[in-house]
C-alpha atoms as a PDB file:
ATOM      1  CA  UNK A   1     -66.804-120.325 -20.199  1.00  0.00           C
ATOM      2  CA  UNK A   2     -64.457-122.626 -22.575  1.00  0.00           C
ATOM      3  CA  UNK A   3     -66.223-125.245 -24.191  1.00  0.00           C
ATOM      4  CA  UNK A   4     -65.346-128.576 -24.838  1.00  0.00           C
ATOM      5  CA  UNK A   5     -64.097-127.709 -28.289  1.00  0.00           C
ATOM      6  CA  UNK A   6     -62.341-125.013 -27.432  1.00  0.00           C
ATOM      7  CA  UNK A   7     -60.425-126.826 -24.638  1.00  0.00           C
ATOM      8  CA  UNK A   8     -60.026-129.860 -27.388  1.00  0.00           C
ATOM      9  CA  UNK A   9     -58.492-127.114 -30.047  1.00  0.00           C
ATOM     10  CA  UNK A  10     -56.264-125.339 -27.411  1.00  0.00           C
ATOM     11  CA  UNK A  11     -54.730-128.869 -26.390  1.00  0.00           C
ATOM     12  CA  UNK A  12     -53.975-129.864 -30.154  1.00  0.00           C
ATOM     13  CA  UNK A  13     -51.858-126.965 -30.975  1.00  0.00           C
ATOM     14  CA  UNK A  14     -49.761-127.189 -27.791  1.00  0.00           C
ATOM     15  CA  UNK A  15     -49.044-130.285 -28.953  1.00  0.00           C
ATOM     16  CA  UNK A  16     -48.409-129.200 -32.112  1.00  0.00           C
ATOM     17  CA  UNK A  17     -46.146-126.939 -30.869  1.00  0.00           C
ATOM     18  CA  UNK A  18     -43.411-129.842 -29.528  1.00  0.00           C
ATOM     19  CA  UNK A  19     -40.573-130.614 -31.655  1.00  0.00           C
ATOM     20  CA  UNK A  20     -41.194-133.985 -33.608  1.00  0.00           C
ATOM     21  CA  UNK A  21     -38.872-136.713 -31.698  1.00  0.00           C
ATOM     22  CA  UNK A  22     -35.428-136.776 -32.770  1.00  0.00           C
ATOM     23  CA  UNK A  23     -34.346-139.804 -34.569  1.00  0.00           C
ATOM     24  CA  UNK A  24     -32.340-141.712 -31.694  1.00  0.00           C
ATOM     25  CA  UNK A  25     -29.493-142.597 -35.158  1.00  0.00           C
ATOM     26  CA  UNK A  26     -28.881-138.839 -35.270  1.00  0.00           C
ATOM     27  CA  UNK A  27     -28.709-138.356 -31.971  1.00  0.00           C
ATOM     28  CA  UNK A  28     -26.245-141.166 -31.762  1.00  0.00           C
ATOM     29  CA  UNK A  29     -23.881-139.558 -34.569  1.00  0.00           C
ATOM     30  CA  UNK A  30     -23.968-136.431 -32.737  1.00  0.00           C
ATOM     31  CA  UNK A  31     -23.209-137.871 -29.218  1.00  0.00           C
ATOM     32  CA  UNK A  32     -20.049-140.165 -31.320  1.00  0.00           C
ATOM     33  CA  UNK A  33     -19.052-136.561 -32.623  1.00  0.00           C
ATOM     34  CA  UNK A  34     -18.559-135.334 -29.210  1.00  0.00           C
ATOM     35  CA  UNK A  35     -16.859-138.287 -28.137  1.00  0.00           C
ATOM     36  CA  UNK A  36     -14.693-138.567 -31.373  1.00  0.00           C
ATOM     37  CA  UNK A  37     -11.333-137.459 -29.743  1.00  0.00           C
ATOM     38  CA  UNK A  38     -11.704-139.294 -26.863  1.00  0.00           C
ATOM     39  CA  UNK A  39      -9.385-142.473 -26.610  1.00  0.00           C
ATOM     40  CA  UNK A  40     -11.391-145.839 -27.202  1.00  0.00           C
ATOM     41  CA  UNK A  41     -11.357-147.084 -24.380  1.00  0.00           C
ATOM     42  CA  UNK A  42     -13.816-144.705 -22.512  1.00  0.00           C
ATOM     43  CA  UNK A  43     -15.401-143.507 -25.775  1.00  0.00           C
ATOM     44  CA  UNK A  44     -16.312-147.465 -26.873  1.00  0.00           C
ATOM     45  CA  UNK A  45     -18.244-148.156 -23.638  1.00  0.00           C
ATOM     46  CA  UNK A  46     -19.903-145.128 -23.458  1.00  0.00           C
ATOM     47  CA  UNK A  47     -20.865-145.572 -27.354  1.00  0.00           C
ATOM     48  CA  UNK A  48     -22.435-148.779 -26.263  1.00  0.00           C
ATOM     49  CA  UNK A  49     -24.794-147.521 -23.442  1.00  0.00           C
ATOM     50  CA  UNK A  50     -26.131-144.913 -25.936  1.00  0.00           C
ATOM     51  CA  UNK A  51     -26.742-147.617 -28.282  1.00  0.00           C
ATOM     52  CA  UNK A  52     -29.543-148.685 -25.587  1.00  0.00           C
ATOM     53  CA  UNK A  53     -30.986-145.743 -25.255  1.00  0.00           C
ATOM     54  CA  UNK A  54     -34.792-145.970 -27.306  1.00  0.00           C
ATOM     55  CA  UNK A  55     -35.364-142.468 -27.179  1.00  0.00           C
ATOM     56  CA  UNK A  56     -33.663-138.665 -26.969  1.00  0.00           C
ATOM     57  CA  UNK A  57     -35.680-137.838 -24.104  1.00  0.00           C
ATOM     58  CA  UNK A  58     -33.631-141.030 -22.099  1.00  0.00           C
ATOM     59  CA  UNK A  59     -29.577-139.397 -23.051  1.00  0.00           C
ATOM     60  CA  UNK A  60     -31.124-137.242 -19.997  1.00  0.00           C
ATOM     61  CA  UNK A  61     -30.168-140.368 -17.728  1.00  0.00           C
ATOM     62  CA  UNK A  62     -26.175-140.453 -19.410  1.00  0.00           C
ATOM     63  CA  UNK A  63     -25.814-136.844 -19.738  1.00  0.00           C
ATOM     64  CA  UNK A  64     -23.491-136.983 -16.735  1.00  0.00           C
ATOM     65  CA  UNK A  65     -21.445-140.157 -17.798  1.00  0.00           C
ATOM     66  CA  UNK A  66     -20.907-138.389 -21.154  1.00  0.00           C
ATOM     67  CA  UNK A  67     -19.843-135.163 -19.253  1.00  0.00           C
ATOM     68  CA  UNK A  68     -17.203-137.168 -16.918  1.00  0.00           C
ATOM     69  CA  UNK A  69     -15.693-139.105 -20.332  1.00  0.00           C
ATOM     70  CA  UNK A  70     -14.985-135.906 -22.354  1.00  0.00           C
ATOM     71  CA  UNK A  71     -13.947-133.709 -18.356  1.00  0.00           C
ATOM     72  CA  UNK A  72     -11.392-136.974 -17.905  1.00  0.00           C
ATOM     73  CA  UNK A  73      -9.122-136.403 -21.183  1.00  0.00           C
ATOM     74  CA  UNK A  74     -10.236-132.419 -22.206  1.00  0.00           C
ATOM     75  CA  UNK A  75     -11.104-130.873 -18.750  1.00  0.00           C
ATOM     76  CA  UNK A  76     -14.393-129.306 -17.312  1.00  0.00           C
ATOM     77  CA  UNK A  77     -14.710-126.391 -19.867  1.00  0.00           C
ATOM     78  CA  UNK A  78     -14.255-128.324 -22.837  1.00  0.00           C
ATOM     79  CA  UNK A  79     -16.929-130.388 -21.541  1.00  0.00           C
ATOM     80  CA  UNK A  80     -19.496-128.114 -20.330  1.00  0.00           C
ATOM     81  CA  UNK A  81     -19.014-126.705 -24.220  1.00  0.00           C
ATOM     82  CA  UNK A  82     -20.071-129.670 -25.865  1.00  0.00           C
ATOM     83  CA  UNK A  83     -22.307-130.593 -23.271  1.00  0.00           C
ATOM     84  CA  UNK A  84     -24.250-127.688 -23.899  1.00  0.00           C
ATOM     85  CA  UNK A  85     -24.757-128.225 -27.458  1.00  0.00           C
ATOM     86  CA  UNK A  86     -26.359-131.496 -26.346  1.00  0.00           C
ATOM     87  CA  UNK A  87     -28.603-130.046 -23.834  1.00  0.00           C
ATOM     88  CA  UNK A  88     -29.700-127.422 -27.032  1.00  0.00           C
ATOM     89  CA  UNK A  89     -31.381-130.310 -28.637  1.00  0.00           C
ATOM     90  CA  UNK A  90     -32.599-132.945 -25.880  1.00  0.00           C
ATOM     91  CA  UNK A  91     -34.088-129.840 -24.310  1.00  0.00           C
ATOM     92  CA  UNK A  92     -37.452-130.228 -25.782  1.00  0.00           C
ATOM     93  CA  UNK A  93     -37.692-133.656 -24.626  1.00  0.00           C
ATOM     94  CA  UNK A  94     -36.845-132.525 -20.938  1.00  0.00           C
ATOM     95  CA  UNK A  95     -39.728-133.651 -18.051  1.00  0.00           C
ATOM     96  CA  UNK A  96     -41.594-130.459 -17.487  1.00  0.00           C
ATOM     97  CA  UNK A  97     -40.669-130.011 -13.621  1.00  0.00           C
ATOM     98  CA  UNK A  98     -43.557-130.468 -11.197  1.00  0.00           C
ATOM     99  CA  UNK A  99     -44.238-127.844  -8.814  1.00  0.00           C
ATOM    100  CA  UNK A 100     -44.630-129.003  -5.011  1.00  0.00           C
END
C-alpha cells in the first residue's frame, strides 16, 4: 500500500516532468514567422488576436484561423507544414482528453 509520501513524491515528478510554459513573446515571433509571407491584410489581424492570447496553451483556440490565413494565399499543404511545427511545441500544453 502507497503511502502518503509516496503518492506526494510520485505527483511532484510528473509534474516535473511538463515542459516549463513557453514565453507567450516567443511564441508570438514564431506564429509572425509563419505568417511572414502572408499579405498584411490577413496577416495584421490575425497578428492582433495572438497578441491577446495570455498563454501557449490558448493558440489552441486560433490554431484553425491561423491554418485558413496561410491555406488562403499558399494552399492546404503549405499550411498543414507549418501548422505542424506549431502543434510540435503547443503540444505539451494540450488538455489531456477525458475519457467518457
Amino acid at each position: 500500500m502507497a503511502t502518503l509520501n509516496d503518492i506526494q513524491q510520485k505527483f511532484l515528478s510528473t509534474l516535473s516532468q511538463r515542459p516549463a510554459a513557453a514565453s507567450m513573446t516567443t511564441m508570438r515571433e514564431f506564429c509572425a514567422e509563419l505568417l511572414a509571407d502572408v499579405p498584411p491584410l490577413d496577416s495584421t489581424s490575425m497578428l492582433a488576436r495572438l497578441s491577446t492570447m495570455r498563454r501557449a496553451s490558448d493558440l489552441w483556440n486560433v490554431r484553425t484561423a491561423l491554418f485558413d490565413v496561410i491555406a488562403r494565399h499558399h494552399g492546404e499543404q503549405v499550411a498543414q507544414e507549418r501548422l505542424r511545427e506549431l502543434d510540435t511545441k503547443l503540444l505539451p500544453f494540450a488538455e489531456p482528453r477525458r475519457e467518457r
